[in-house]
Protein backbone atom coordinates (compact mmCIF):
# COMPACT_ATOMS: atom_id res chain seq x y z
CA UNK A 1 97.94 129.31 129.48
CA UNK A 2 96.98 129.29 133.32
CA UNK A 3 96.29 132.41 134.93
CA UNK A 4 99.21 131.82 137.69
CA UNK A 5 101.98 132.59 135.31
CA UNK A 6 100.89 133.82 131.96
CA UNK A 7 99.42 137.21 133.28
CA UNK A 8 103.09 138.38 134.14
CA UNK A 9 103.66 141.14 131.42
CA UNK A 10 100.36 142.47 131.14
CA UNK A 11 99.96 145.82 132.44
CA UNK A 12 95.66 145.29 132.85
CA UNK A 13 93.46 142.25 133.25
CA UNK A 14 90.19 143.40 131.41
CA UNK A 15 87.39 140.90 131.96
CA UNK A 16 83.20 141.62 131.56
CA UNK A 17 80.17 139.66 131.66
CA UNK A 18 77.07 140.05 130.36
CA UNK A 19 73.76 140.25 132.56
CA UNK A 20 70.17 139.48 131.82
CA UNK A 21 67.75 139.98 134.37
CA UNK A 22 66.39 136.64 136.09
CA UNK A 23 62.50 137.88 135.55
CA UNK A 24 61.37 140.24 133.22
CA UNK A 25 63.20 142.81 131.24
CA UNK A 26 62.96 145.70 133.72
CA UNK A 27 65.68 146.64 136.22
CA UNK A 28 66.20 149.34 138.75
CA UNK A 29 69.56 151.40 138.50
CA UNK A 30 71.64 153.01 141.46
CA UNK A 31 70.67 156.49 142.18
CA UNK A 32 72.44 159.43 143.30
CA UNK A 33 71.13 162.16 145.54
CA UNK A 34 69.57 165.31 143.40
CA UNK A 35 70.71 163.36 140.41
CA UNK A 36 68.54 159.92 140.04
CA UNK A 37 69.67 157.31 137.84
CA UNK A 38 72.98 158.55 136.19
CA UNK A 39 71.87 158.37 132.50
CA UNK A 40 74.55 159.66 129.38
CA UNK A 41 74.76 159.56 125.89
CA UNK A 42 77.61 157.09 124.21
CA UNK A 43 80.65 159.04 122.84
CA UNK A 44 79.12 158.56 119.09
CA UNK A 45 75.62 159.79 120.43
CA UNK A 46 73.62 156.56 118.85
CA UNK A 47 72.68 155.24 122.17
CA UNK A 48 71.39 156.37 125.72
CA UNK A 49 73.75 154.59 127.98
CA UNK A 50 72.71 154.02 132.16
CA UNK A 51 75.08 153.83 135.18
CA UNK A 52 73.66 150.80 136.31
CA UNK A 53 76.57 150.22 139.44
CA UNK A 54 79.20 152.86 140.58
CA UNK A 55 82.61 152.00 140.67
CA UNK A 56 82.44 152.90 144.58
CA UNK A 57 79.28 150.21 145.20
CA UNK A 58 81.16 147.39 143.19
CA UNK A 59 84.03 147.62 145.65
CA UNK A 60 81.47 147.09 148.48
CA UNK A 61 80.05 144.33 146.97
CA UNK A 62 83.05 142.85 146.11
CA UNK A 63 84.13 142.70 149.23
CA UNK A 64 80.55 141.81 150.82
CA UNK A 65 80.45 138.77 149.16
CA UNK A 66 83.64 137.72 151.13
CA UNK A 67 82.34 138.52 154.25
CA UNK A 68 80.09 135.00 156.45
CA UNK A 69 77.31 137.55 158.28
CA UNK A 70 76.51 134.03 159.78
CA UNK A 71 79.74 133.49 161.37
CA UNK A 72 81.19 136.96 161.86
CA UNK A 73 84.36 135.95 159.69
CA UNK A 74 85.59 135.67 156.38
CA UNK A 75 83.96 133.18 153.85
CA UNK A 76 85.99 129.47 154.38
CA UNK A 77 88.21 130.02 151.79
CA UNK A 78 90.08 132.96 152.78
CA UNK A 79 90.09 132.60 156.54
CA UNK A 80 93.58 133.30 157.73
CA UNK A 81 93.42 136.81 156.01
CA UNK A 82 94.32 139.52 158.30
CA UNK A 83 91.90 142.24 158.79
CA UNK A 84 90.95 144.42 161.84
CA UNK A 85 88.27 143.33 163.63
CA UNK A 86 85.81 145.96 166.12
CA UNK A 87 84.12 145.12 168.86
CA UNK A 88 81.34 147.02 171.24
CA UNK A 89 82.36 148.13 174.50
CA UNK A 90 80.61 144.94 176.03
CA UNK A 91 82.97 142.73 173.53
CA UNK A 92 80.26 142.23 171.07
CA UNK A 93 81.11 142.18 167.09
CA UNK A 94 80.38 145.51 165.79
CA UNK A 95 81.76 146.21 162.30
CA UNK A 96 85.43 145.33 160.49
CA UNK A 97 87.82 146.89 158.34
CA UNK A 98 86.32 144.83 155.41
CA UNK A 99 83.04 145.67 155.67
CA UNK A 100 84.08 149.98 156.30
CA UNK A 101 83.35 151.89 153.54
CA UNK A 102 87.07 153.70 154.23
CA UNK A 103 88.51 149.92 155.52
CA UNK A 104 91.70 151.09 157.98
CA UNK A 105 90.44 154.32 157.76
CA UNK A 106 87.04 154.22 159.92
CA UNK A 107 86.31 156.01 162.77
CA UNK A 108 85.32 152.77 164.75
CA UNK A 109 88.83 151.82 164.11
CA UNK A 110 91.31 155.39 164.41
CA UNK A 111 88.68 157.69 165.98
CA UNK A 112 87.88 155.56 169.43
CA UNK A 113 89.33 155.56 172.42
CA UNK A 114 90.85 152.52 171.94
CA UNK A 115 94.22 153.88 170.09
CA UNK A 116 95.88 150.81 169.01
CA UNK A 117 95.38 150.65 165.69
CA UNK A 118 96.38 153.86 165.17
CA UNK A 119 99.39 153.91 167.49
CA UNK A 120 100.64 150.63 165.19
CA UNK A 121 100.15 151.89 162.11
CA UNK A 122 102.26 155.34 163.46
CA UNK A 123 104.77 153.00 164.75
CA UNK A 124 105.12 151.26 161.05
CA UNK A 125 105.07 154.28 159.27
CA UNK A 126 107.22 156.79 161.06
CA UNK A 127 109.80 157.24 158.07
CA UNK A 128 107.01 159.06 155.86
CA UNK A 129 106.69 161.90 158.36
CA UNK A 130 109.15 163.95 156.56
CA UNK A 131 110.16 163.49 152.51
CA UNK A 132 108.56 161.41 149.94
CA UNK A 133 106.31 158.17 151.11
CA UNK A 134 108.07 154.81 150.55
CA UNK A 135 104.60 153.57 148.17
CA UNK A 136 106.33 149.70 148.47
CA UNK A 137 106.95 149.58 152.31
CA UNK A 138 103.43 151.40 153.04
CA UNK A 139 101.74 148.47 150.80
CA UNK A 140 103.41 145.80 152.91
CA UNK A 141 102.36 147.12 156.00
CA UNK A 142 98.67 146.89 154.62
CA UNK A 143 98.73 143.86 153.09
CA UNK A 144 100.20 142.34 156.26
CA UNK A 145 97.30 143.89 158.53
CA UNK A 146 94.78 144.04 155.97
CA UNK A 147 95.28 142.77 152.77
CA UNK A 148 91.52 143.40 151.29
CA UNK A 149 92.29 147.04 151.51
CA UNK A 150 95.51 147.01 148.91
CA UNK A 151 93.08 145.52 146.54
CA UNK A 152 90.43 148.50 147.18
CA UNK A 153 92.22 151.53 147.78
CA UNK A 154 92.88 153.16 150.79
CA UNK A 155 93.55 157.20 151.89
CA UNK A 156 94.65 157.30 155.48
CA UNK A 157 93.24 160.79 156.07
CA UNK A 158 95.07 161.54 159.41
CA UNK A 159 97.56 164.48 159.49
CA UNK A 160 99.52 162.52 162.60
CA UNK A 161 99.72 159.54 159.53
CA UNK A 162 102.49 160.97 157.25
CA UNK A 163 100.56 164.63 157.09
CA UNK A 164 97.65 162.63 155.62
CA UNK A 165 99.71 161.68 152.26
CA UNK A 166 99.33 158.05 152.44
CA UNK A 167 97.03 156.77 149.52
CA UNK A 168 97.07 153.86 147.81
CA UNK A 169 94.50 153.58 144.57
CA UNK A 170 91.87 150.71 143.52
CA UNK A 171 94.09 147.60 142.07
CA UNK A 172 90.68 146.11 141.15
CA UNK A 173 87.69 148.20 140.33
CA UNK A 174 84.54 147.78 138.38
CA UNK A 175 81.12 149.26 137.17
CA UNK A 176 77.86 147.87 135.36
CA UNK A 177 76.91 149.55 132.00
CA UNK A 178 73.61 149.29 130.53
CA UNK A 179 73.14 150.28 126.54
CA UNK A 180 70.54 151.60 124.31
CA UNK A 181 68.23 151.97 127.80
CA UNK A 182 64.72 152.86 127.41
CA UNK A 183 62.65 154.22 130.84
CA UNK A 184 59.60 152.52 131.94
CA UNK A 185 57.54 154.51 133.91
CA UNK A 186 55.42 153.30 136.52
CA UNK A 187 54.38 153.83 140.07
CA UNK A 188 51.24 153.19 142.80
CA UNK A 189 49.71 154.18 145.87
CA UNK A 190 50.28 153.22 149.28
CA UNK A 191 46.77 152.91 150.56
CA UNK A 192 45.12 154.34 154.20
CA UNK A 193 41.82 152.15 154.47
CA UNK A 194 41.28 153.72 158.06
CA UNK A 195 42.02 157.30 157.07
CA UNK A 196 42.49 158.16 153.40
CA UNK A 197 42.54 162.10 153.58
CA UNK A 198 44.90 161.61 156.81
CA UNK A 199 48.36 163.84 157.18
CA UNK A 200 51.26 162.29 154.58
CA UNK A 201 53.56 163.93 156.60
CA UNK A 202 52.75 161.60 160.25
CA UNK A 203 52.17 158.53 157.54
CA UNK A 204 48.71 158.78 157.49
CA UNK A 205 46.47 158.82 153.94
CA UNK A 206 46.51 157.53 150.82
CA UNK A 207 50.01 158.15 149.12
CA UNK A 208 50.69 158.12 145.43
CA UNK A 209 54.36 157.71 144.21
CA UNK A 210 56.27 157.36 140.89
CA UNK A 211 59.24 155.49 140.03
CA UNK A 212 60.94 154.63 136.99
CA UNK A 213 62.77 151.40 135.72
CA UNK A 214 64.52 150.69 132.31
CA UNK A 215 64.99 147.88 129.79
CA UNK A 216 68.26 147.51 128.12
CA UNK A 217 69.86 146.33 124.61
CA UNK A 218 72.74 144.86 126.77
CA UNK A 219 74.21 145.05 130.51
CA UNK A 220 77.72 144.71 131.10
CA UNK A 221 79.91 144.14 134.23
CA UNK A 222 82.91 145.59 133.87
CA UNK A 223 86.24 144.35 135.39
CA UNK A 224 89.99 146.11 135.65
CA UNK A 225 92.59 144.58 137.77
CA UNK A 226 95.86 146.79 137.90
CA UNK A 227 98.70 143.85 136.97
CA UNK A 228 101.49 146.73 137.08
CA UNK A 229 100.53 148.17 140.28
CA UNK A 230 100.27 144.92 142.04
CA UNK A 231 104.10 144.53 140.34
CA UNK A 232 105.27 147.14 141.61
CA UNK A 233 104.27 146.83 145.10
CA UNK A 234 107.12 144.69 145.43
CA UNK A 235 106.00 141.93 147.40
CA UNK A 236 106.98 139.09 146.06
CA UNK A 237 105.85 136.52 143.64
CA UNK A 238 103.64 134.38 146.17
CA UNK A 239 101.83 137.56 147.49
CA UNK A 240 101.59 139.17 143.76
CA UNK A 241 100.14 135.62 142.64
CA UNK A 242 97.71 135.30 145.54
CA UNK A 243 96.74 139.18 144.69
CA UNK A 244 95.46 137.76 141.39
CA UNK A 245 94.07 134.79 142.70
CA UNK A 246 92.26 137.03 145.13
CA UNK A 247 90.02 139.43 143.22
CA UNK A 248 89.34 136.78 140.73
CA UNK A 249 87.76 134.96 143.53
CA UNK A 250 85.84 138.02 144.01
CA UNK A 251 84.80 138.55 140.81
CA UNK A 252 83.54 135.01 140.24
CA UNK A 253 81.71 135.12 143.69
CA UNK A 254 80.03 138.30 143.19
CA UNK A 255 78.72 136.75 139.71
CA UNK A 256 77.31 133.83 140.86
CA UNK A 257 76.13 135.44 144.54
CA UNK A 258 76.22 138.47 144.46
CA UNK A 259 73.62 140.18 141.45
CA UNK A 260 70.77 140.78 143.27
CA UNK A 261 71.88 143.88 143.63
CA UNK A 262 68.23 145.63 144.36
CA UNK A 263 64.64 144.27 144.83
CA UNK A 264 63.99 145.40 141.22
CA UNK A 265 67.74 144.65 139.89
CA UNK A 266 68.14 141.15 139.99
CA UNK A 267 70.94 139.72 136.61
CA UNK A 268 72.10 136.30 136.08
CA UNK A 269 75.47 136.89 134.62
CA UNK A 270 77.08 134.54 130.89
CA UNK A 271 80.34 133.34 131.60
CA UNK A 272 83.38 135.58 132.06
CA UNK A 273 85.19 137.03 129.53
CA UNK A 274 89.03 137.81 128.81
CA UNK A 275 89.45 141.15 126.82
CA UNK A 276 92.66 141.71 127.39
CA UNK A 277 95.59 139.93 127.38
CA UNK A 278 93.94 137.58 124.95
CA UNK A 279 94.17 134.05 125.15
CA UNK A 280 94.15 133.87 129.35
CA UNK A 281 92.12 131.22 130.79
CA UNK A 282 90.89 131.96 133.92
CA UNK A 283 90.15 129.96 137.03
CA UNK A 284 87.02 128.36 137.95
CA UNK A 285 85.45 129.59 141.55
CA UNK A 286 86.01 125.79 142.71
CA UNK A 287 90.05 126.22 141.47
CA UNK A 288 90.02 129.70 143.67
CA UNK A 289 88.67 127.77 146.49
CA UNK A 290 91.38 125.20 146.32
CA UNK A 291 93.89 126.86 145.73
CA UNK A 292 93.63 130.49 147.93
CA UNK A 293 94.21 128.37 151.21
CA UNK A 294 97.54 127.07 149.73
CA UNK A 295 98.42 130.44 149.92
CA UNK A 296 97.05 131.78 152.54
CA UNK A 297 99.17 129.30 154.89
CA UNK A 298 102.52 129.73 152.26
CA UNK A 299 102.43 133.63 153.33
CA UNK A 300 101.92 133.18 156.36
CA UNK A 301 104.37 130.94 156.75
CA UNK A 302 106.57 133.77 155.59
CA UNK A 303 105.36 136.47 157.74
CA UNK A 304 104.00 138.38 155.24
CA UNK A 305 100.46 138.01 157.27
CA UNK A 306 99.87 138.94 161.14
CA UNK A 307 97.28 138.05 163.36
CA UNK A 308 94.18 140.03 162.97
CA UNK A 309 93.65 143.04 165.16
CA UNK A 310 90.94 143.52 167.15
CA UNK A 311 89.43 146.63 168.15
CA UNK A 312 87.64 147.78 171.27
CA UNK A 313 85.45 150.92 170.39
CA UNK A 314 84.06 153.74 172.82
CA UNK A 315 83.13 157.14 172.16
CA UNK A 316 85.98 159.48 173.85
């Protein structure tokens, strides 16, 4: 079975790899403020489990690794997409509603002075001001001005938007899990030749710190695409295939360019897995690559794409 077709029926695409690290046997989790590394104990209790990625930072990177710093544009294979681009007040690149961390929803792009954006997106959804919001025609419009965000979730928090109702959750989303963790504890000191007993507080001095790593049994990167939700966006068989197509691509990239997620977190990643629906065979990145561009010119051919928008930002 080819992954075009045979996913059609499946509520969930469940996929995970397993990661080593490329040196060593010590990593460095995420951390959360007046938390630290996010360690829990499995449901049974037998084994001390570690956030090693947030479901939040995996969208980022998932959508980083899409992203040509280099050439200010999407990697080759998906240039075409629409997106919204912002620029400096000079016309320089600034940022884009991929690389946001709320996509259509940053400031830089509803919060400057240049209102265009915003005024569209009013403009397109003016029948959700009053009674229940049309979840189908609000997807369109996103997927038509920026179809990375319907993959990632959006929440247009603007009370002039639809009274702030208009949400659309993750289709893809993913986490790394590390099992049966053990803390290494470690640390040094950074080192004031000229002035040892100087003051810590203007840099000055010798400075010890701690920090801890772990070792793992097992590390697991964790995959969920939403087959039902992208179903019932209603967008047609061509966009709801290309959906697929899409965050596979991501996945794959992000495993082969995308795990050095830290200085000390570094994994190679084993192939990719199918959990569920079993017997799926899934694209290689070099299929993706071929075959994304197909339909990235097929939709547009059918208007479901426009042109990307660009931005002009200035503080009001």
């Amino acid at each position: 079975m080819n992954s075009y077709t045979a996913w059609r029926g499946a509520s969930r695409l469940l996929m995970e790899a397993e990661l080593k690290p490329v040196q060593g046997t010590r990593f460095q989790p995420t951390g959360f403020p007046d938390l630290g590394a996010a360690e829990y104990d499995s449901p049974d209790g037998g084994r001390r489990m570690l956030l090693v990625e947030s479901a939040q930072s995996m969208a980022n990177r998932l959508e980083n690794v899409c992203w040509d710093l280099n050439e200010n544009n999407w990697v080759a294979p998906l240039r075409g997409l629409p997106l919204v681009k912002v620029v400096s007040e000079d016309g320089g690149p600034l940022t884009n509603s991929v690389l946001e961390a709320h996509r259509l929803n940053s400031p830089y792009i509803l919060e400057g002075a240049d209102r265009s954006v915003f005024d569209l997106l009013k403009r397109e959804l003016v029948d959700f001001e009053q009674g229940p919001v049309d979840l189908r025609k609000f997807a369109s419009v996103v997927f038509r001005h920026d179809t990375n965000a319907l993959l990632h979730g959006l929440f247009l928090a603007k009370k002039e938007l639809a009274g702030g109702r208009l949400r659309l959750p993750r289709v893809l989303s993913s986490f790394i899990e590390a099992e049966d963790v053990k803390v290494v504890q470690h640390g040094g000191v950074k080192n004031d030749t000229v002035n040892p007993s100087g003051d810590t507080s203007k840099g000055f001095g010798n400075v010890p710190f701690h920090r801890e790593d772990y070792t793992a049994e097992r590390v697991v990167a964790y995959f969920n695409l939403d087959l039902a939700q992208i179903c019932s966006f209603g967008l047609g068989e061509t966009a709801e295939e290309f959906l697929v197509l899409f965050s596979l691509f991501k996945i794959r990239r992000f495993l082969q360019d995308g795990l050095r997620l830290r200085t000390a977190c570094d994994f190679s990643s084993s192939p990719l897995q199918v959990t569920q629906p079993s017997g799926l065979q899934l694209p290689s990145l070099e299929e993706l690559e071929n075959l994304i561009p197909q339909y990235i010119d097929s939709l547009k051919s059918q208007g479901k794409f426009a042109e990307p928008l660009v931005v002009r930002y200035s503080k009001k």
